[in-house]
PDB file of N, CA and C in Angstrom:
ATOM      1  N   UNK A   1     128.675   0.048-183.428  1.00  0.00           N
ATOM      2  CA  UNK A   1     127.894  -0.055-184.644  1.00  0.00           C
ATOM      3  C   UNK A   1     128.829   0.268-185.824  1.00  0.00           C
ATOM      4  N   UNK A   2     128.881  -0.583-186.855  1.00  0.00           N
ATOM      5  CA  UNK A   2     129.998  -0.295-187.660  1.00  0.00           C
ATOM      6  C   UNK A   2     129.729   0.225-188.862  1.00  0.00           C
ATOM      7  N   UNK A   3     128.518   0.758-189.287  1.00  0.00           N
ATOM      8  CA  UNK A   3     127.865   1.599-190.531  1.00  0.00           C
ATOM      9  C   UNK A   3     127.788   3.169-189.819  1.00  0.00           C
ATOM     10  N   UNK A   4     128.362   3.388-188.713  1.00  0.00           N
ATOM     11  CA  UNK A   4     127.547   4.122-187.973  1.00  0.00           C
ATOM     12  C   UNK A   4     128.265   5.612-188.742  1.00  0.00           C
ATOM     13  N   UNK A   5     127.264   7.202-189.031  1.00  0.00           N
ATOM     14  CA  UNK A   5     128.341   8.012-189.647  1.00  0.00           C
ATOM     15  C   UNK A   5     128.915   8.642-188.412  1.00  0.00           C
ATOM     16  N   UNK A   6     130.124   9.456-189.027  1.00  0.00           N
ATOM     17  CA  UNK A   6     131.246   9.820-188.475  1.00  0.00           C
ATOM     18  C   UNK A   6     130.152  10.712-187.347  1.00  0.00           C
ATOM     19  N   UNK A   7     131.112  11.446-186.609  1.00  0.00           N
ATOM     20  CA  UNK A   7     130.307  12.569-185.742  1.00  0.00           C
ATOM     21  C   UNK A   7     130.240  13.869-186.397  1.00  0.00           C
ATOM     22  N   UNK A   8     131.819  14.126-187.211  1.00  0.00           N
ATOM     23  CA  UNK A   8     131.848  15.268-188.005  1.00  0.00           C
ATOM     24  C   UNK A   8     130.843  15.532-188.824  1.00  0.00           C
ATOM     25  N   UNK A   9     130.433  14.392-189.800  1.00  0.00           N
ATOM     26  CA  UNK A   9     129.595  14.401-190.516  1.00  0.00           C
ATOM     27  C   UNK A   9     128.325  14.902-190.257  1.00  0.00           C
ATOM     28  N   UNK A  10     127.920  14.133-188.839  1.00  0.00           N
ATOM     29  CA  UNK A  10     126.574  14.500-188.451  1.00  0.00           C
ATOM     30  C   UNK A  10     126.348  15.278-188.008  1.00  0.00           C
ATOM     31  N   UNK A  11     127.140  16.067-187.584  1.00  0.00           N
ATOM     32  CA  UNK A  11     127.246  17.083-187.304  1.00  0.00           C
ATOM     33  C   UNK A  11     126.887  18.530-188.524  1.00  0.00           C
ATOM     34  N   UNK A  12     127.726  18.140-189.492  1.00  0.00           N
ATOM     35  CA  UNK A  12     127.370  19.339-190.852  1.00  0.00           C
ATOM     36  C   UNK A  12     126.476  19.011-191.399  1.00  0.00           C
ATOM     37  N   UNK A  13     126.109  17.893-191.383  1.00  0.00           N
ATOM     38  CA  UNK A  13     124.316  17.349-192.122  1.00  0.00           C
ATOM     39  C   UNK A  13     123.507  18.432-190.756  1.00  0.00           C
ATOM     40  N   UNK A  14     123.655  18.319-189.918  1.00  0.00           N
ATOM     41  CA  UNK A  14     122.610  18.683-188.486  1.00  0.00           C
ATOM     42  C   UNK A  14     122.535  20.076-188.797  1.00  0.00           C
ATOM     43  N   UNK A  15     123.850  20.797-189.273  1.00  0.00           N
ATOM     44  CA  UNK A  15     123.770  22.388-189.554  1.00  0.00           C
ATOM     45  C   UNK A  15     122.813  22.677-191.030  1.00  0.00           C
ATOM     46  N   UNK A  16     123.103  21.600-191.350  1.00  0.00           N
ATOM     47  CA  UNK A  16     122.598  21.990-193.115  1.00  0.00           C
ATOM     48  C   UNK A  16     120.800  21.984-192.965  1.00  0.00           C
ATOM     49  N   UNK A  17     120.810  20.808-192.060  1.00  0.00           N
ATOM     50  CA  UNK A  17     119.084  20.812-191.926  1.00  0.00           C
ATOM     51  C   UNK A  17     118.391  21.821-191.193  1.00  0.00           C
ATOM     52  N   UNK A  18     119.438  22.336-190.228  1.00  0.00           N
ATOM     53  CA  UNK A  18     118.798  23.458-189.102  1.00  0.00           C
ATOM     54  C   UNK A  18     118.816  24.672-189.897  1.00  0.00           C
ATOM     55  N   UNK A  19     119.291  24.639-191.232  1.00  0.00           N
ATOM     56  CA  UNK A  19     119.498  25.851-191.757  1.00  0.00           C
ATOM     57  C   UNK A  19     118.405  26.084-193.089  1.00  0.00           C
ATOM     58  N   UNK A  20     118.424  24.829-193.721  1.00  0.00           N
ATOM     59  CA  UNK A  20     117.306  24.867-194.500  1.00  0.00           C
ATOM     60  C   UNK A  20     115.653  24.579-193.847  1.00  0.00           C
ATOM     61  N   UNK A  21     116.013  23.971-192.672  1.00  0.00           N
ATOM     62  CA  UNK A  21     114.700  24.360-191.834  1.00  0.00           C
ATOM     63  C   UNK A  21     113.854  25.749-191.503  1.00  0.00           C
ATOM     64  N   UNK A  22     115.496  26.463-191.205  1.00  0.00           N
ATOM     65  CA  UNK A  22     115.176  27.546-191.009  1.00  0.00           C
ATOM     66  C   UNK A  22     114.380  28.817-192.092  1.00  0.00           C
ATOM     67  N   UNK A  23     114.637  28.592-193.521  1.00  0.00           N
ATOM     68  CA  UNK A  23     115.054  29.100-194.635  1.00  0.00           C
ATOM     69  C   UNK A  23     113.567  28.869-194.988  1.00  0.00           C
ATOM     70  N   UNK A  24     112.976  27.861-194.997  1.00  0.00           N
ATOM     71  CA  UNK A  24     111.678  27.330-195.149  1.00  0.00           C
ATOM     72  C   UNK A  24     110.872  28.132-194.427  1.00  0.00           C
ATOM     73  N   UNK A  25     110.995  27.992-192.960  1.00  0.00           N
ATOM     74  CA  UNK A  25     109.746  28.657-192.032  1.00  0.00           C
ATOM     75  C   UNK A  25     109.772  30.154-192.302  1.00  0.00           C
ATOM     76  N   UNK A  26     110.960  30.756-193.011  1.00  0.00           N
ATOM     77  CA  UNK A  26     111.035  31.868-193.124  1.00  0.00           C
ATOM     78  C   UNK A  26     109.930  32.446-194.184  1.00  0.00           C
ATOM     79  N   UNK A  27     110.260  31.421-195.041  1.00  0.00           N
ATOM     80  CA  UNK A  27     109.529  31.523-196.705  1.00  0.00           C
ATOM     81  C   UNK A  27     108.225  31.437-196.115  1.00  0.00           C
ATOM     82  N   UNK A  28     107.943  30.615-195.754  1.00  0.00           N
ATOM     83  CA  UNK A  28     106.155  30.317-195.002  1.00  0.00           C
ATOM     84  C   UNK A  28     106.166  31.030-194.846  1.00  0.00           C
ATOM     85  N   UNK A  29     106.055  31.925-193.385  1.00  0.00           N
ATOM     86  CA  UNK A  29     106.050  33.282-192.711  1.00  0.00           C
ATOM     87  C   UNK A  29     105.691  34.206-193.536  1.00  0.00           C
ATOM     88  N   UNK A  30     106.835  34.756-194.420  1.00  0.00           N
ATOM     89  CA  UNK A  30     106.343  35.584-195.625  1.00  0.00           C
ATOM     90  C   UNK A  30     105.514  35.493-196.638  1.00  0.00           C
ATOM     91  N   UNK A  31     104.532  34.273-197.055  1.00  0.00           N
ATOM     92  CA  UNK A  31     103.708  34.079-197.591  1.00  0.00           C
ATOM     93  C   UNK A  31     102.273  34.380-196.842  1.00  0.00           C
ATOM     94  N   UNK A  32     102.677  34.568-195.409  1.00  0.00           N
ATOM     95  CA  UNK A  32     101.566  34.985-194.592  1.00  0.00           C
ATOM     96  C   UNK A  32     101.368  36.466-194.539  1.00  0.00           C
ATOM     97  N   UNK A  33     101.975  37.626-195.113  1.00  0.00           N
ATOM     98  CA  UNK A  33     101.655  38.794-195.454  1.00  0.00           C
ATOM     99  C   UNK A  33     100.517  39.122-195.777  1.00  0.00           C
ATOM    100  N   UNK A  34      99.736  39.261-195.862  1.00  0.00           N
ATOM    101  CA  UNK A  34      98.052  40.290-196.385  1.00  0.00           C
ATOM    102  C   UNK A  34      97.433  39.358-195.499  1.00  0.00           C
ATOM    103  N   UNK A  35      97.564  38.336-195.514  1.00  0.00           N
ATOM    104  CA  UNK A  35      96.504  37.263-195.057  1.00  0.00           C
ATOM    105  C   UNK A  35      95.821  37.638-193.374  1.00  0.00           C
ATOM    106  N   UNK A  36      94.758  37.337-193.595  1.00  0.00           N
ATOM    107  CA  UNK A  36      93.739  37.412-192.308  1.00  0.00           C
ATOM    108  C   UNK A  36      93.882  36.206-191.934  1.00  0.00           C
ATOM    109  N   UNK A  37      94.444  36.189-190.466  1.00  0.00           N
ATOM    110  CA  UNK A  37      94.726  34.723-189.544  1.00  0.00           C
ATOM    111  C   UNK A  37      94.566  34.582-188.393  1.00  0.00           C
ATOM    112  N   UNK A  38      93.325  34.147-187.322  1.00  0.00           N
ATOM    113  CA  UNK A  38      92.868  33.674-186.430  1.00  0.00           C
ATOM    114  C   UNK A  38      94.402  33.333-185.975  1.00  0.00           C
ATOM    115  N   UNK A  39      94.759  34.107-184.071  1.00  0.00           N
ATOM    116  CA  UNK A  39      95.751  33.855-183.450  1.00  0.00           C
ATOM    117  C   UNK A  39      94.890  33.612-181.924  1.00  0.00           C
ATOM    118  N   UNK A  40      95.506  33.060-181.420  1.00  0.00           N
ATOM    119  CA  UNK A  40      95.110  32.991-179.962  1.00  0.00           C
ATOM    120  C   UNK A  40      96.711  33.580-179.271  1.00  0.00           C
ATOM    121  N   UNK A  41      95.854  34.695-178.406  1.00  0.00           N
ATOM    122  CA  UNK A  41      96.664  35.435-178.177  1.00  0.00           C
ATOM    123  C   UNK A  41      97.374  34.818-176.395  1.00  0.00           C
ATOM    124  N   UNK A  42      98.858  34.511-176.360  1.00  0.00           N
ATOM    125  CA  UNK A  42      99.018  33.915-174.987  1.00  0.00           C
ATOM    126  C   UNK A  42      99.655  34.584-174.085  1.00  0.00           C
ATOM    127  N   UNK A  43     100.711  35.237-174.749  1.00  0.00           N
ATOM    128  CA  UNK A  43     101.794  36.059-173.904  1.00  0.00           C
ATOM    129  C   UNK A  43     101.674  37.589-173.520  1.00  0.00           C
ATOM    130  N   UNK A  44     101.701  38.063-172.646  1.00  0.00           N
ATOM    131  CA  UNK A  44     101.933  40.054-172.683  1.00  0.00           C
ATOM    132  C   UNK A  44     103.558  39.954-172.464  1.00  0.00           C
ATOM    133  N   UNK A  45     103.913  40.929-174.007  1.00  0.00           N
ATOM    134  CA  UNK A  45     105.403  41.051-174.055  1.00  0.00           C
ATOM    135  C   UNK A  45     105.762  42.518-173.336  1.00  0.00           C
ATOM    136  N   UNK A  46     103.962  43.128-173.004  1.00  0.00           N
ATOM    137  CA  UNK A  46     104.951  44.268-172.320  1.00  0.00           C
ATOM    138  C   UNK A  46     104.956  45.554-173.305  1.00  0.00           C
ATOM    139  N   UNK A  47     104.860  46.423-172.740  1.00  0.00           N
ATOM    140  CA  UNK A  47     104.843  47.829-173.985  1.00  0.00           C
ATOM    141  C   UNK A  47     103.457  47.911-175.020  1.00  0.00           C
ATOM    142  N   UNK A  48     102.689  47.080-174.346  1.00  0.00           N
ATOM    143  CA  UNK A  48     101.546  46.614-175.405  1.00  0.00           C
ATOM    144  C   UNK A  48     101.205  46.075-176.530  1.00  0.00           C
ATOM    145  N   UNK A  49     102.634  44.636-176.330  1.00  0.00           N
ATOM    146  CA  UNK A  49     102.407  44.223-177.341  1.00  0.00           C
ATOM    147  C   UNK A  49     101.956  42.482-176.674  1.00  0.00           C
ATOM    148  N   UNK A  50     100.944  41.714-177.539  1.00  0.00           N
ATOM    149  CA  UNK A  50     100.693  40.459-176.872  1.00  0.00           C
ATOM    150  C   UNK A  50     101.267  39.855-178.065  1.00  0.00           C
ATOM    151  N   UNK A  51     102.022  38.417-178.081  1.00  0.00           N
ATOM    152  CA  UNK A  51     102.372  37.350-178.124  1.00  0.00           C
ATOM    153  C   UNK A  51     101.176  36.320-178.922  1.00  0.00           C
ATOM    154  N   UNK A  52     100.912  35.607-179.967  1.00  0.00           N
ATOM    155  CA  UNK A  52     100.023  34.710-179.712  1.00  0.00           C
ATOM    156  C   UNK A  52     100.624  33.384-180.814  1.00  0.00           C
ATOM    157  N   UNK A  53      99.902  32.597-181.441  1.00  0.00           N
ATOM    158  CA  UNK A  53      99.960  31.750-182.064  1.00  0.00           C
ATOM    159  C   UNK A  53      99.040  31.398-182.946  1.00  0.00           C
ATOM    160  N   UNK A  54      99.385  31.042-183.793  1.00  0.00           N
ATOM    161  CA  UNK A  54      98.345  31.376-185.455  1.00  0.00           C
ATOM    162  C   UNK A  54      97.764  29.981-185.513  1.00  0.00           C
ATOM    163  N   UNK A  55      96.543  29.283-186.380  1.00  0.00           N
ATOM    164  CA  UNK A  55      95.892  27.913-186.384  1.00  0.00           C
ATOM    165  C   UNK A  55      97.194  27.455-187.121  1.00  0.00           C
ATOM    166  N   UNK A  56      98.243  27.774-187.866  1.00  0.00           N
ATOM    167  CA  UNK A  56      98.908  26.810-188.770  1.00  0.00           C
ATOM    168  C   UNK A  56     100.801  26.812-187.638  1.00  0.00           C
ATOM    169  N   UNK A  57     100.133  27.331-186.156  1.00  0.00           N
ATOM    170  CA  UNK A  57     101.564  27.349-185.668  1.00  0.00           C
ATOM    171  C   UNK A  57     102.942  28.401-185.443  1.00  0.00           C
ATOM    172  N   UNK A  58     102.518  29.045-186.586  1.00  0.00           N
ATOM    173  CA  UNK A  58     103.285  30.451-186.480  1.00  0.00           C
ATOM    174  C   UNK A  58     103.096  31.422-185.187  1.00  0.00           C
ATOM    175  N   UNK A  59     104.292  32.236-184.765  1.00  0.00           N
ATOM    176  CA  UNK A  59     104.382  33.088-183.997  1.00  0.00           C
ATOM    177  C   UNK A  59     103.963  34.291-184.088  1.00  0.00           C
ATOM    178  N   UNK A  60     102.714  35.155-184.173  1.00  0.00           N
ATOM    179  CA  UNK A  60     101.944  36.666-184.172  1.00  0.00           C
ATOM    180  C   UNK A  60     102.466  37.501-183.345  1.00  0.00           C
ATOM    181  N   UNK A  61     102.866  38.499-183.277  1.00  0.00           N
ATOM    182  CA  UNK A  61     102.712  39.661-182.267  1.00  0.00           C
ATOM    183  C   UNK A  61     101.754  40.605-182.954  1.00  0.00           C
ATOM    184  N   UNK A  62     101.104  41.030-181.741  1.00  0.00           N
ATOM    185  CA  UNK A  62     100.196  42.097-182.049  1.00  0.00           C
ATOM    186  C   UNK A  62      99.925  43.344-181.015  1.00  0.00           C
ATOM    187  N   UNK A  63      99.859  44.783-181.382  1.00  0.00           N
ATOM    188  CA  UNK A  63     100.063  45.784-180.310  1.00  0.00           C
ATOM    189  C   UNK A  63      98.241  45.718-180.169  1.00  0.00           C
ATOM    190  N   UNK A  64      98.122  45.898-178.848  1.00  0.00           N
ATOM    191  CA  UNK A  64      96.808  45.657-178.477  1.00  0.00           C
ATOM    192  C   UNK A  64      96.602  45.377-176.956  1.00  0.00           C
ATOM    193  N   UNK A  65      94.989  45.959-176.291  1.00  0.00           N
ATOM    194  CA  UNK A  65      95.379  45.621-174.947  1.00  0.00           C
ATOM    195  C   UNK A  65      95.406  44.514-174.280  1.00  0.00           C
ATOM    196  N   UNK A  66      95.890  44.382-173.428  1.00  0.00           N
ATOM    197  CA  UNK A  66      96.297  42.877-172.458  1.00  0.00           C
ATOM    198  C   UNK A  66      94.758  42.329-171.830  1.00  0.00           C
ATOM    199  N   UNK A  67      94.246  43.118-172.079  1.00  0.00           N
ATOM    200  CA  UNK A  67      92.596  42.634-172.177  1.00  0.00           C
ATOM    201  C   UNK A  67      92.311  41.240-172.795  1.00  0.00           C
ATOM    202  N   UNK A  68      92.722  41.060-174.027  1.00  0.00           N
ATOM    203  CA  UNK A  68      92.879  40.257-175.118  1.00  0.00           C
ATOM    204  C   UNK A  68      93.442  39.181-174.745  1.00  0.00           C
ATOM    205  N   UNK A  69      94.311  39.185-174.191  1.00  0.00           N
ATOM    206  CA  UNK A  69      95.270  37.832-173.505  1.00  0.00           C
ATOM    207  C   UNK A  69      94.282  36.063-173.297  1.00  0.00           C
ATOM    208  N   UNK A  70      94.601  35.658-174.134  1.00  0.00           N
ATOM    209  CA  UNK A  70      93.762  34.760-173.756  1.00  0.00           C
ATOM    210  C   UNK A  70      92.760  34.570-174.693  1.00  0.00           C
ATOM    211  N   UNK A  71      92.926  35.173-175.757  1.00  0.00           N
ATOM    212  CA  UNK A  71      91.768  34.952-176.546  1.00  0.00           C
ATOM    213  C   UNK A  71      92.008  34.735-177.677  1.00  0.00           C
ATOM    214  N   UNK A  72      90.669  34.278-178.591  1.00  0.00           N
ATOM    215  CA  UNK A  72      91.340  34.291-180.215  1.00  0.00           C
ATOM    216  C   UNK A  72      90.948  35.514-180.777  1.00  0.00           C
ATOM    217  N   UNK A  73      91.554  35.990-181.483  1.00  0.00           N
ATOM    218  CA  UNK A  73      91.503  36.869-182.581  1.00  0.00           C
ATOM    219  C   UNK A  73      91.860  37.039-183.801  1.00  0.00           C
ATOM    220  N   UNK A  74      91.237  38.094-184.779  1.00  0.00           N
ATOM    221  CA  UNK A  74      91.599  38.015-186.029  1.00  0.00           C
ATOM    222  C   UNK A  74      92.297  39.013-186.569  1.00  0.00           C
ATOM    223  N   UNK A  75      93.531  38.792-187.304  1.00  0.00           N
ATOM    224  CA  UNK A  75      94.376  39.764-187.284  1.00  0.00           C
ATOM    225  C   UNK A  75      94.888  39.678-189.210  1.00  0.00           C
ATOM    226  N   UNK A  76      95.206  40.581-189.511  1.00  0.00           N
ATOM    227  CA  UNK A  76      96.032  41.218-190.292  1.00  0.00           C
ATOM    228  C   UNK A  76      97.206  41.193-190.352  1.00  0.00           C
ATOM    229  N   UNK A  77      97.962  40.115-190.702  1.00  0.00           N
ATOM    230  CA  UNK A  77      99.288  40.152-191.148  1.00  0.00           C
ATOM    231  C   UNK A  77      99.883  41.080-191.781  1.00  0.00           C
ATOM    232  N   UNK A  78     100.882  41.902-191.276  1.00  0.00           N
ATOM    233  CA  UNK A  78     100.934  43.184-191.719  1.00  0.00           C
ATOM    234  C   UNK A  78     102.995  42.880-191.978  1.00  0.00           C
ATOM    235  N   UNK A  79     103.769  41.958-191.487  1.00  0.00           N
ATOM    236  CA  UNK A  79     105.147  41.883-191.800  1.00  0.00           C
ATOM    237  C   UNK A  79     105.647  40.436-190.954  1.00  0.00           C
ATOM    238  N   UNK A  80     106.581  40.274-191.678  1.00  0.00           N
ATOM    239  CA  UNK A  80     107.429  38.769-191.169  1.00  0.00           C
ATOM    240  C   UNK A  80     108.908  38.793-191.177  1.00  0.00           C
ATOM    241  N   UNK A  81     109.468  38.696-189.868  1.00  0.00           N
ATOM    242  CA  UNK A  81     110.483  38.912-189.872  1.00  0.00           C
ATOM    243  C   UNK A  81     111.347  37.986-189.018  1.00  0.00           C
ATOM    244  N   UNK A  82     111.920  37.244-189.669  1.00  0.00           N
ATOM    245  CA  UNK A  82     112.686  35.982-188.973  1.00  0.00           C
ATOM    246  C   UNK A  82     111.895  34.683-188.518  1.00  0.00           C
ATOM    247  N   UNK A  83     110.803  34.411-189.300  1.00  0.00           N
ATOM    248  CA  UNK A  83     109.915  33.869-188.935  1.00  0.00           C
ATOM    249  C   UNK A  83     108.492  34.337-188.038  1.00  0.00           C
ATOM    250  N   UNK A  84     108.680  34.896-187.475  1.00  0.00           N
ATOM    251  CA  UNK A  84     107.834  35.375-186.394  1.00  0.00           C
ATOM    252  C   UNK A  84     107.098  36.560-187.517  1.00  0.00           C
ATOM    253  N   UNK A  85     105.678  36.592-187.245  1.00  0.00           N
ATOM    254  CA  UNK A  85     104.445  37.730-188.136  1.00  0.00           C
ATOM    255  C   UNK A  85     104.427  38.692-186.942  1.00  0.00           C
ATOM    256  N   UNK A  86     104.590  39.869-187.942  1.00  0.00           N
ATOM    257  CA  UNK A  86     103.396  40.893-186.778  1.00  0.00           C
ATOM    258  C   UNK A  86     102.540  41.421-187.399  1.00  0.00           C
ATOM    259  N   UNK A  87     101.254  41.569-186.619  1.00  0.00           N
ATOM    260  CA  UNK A  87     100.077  41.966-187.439  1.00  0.00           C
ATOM    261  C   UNK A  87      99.410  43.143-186.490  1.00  0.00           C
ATOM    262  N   UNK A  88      98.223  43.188-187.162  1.00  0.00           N
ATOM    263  CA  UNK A  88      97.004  44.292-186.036  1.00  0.00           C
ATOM    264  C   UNK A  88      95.642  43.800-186.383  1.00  0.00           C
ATOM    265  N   UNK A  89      94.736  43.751-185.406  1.00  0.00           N
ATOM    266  CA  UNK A  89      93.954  43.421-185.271  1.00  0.00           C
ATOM    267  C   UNK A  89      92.437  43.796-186.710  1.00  0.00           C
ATOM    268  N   UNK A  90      91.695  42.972-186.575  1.00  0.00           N
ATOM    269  CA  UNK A  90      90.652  43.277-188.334  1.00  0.00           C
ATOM    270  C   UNK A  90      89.560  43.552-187.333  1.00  0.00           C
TER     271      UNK A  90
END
């Protein structure tokens, strides 16, 4: 293919997007602070904390019992850190 770009290139475009991708979900994340957000809770990480997933996709942790696993709940965004929220339960 003879338009085709270099590899180098696509390569530093590929970093630039994975990075402002990143930079973004971060910003989201932190706009999710105070906010009350329905998670369905999926994972036990163990130590009592469960794992879940928010309606807009985001990653929740929340300390709470493994009872919960499996369910939706409503939580309190309480910090965001690297993308991922942790909250406690409302």
């Amino acid at each position: 293919m003879p338009d085709r770009v270099p590899h180098d290139v696509a390569l530093a475009h590929n970093h630039i997007l994975r990075d402002l991708s990143e930079r973004k979900r971060d910003a989201f994340a932190a706009r999710m602070v105070g906010q009350a957000l329905e998670v369905v809770l999926q994972t036990d990480e163990g130590d009592g904390w469960l794992l879940g997933v928010t309606d807009n996709y985001l990653q929740l942790r929340v300390q709470t019992s493994a009872e919960l696993l499996h369910t939706l709940v409503a939580c309190e965004v309480i910090a965001s850190t690297e993308g991922a929220l942790v909250g406690r339960l409302r």
